[in-house]
Protein backbone atom coordinates (compact mmCIF):
# COMPACT_ATOMS: atom_id res chain seq x y z
CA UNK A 1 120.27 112.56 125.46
CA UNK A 2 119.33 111.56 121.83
CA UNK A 3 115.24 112.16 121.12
CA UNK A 4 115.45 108.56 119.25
CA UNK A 5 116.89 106.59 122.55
CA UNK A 6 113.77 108.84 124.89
CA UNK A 7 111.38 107.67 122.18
CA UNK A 8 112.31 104.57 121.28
CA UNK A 9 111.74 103.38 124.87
CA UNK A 10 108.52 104.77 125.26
CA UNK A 11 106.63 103.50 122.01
CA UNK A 12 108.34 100.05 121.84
CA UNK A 13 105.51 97.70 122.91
CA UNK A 14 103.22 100.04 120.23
CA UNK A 15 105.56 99.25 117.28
CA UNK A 16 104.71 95.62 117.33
CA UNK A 17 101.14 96.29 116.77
CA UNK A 18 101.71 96.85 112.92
CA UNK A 19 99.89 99.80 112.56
CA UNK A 20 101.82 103.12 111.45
CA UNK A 21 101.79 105.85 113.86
CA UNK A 22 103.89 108.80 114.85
CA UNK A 23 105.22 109.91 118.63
CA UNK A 24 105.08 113.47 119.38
CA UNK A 25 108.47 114.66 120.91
CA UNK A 26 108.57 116.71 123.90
CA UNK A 27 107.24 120.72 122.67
CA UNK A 28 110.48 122.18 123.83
CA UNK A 29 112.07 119.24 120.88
CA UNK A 30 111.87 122.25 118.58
CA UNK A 31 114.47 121.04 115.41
CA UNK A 32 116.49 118.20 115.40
CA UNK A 33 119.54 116.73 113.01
CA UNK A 34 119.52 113.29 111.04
CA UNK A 35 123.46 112.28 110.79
CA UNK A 36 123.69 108.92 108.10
CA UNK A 37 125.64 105.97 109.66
CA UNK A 38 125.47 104.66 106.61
CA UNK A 39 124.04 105.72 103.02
CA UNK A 40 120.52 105.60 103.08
CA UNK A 41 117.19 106.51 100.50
CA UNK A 42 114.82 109.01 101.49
CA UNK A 43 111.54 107.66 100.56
CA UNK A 44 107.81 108.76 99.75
CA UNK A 45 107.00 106.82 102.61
CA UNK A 46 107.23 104.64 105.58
CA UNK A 47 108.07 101.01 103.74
CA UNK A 48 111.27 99.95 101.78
CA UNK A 49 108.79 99.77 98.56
CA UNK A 50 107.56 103.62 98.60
CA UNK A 51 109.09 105.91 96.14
CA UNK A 52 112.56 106.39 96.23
CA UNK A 53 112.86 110.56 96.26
CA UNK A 54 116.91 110.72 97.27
CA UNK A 55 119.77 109.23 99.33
CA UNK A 56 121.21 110.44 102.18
CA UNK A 57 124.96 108.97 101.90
CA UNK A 58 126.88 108.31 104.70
CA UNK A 59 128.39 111.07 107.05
CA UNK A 60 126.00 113.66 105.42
CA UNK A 61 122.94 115.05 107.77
CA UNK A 62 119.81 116.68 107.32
CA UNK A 63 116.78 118.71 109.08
CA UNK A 64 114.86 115.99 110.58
CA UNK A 65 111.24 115.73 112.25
CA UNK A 66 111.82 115.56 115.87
CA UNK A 67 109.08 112.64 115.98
CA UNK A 68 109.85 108.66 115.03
CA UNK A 69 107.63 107.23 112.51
CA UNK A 70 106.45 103.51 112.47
CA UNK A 71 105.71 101.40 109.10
CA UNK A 72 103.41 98.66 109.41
CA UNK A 73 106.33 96.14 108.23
CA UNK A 74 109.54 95.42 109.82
CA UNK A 75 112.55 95.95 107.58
CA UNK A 76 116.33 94.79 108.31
CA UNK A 77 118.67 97.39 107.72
CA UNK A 78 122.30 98.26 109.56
CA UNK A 79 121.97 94.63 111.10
CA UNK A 80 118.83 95.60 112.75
CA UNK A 81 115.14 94.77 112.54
CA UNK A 82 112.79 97.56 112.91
CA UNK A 83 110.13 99.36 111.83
CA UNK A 84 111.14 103.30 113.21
CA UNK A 85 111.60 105.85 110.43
CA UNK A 86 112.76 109.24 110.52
CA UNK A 87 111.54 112.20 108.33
CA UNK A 88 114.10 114.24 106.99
CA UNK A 89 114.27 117.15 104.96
CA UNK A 90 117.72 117.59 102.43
CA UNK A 91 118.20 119.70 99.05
CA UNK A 92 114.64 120.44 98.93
CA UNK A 93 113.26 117.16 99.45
CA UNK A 94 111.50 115.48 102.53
CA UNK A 95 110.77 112.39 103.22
CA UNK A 96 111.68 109.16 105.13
CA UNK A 97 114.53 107.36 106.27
CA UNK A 98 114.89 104.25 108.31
CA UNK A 99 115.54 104.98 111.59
CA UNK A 100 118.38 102.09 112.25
CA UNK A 101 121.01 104.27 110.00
CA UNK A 102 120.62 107.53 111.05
CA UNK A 103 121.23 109.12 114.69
CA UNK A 104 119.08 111.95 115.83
CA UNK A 105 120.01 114.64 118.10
CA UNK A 106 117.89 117.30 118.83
CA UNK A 107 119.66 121.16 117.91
C-alpha cells in the first residue's frame, strides 16, 4: 500500500487548518521512492513561491522523506488542489515537491 494513500487519510481534516505540519510515517517506513507523474520543481520550501533548487522531470524518481508535508496555502497542480508536499532528495539536492505529481512507495 502506498505511504501517501495511509497518510493522506489520516491527516486530511488537519490540512485544512492552514498551518504547516509534518506526519510521521510508521518507524518500520524506513526509505521510500518519489516517481514524477509529471515534471515537477524541487523547492526551498513548502509554497509554489520558495526557491526553486531543481526539477524533477517526469518518469525520473528520487530518495524521498517517508513523511507528507503540509504548506499553509493550497496550490493546484496535476488537476488537483492540495496542500501535501513531499521532500525529496536528487543529484545532491533536497527539497520539496508537491505531493499531487509524484507517487510514493515505500522501498
Amino acid at each position: 500500500m502506498r505511504a501517501s494513500r495511509i497518510l493522506g487519510a489520516s491527516v486530511g481534516a488537519a490540512a485544512l487548518v492552514g498551518a504547516s505540519f509534518a506526519v510521521a510515517a510508521p518507524a518500520a517506513a524506513a526509505s521510500c521512492t518519489a516517481k514524477a507523474l509529471e515534471t515537477v520543481v524541487i523547492r526551498s520550501t513548502t509554497s509554489t513561491g520558495g526557491t526553486a533548487l531543481a526539477q524533477l522531470n517526469k518518469g525520473q524518481s528520487a530518495s524521498a522523506s517517508c513523511t507528507m508535508y503540509y504548506g499553509a496555502t493550497a496550490y493546484e497542480k496535476c488537476g488537483i488542489v492540495s496542500k501535501r508536499w513531499v521532500k525529496v532528495t536528487r543529484s545532491g539536492v533536497t527539497g520539496y515537491v508537491v505531493g499531487t505529481c509524484v507517487t510514493v512507495e515505500q522501498d
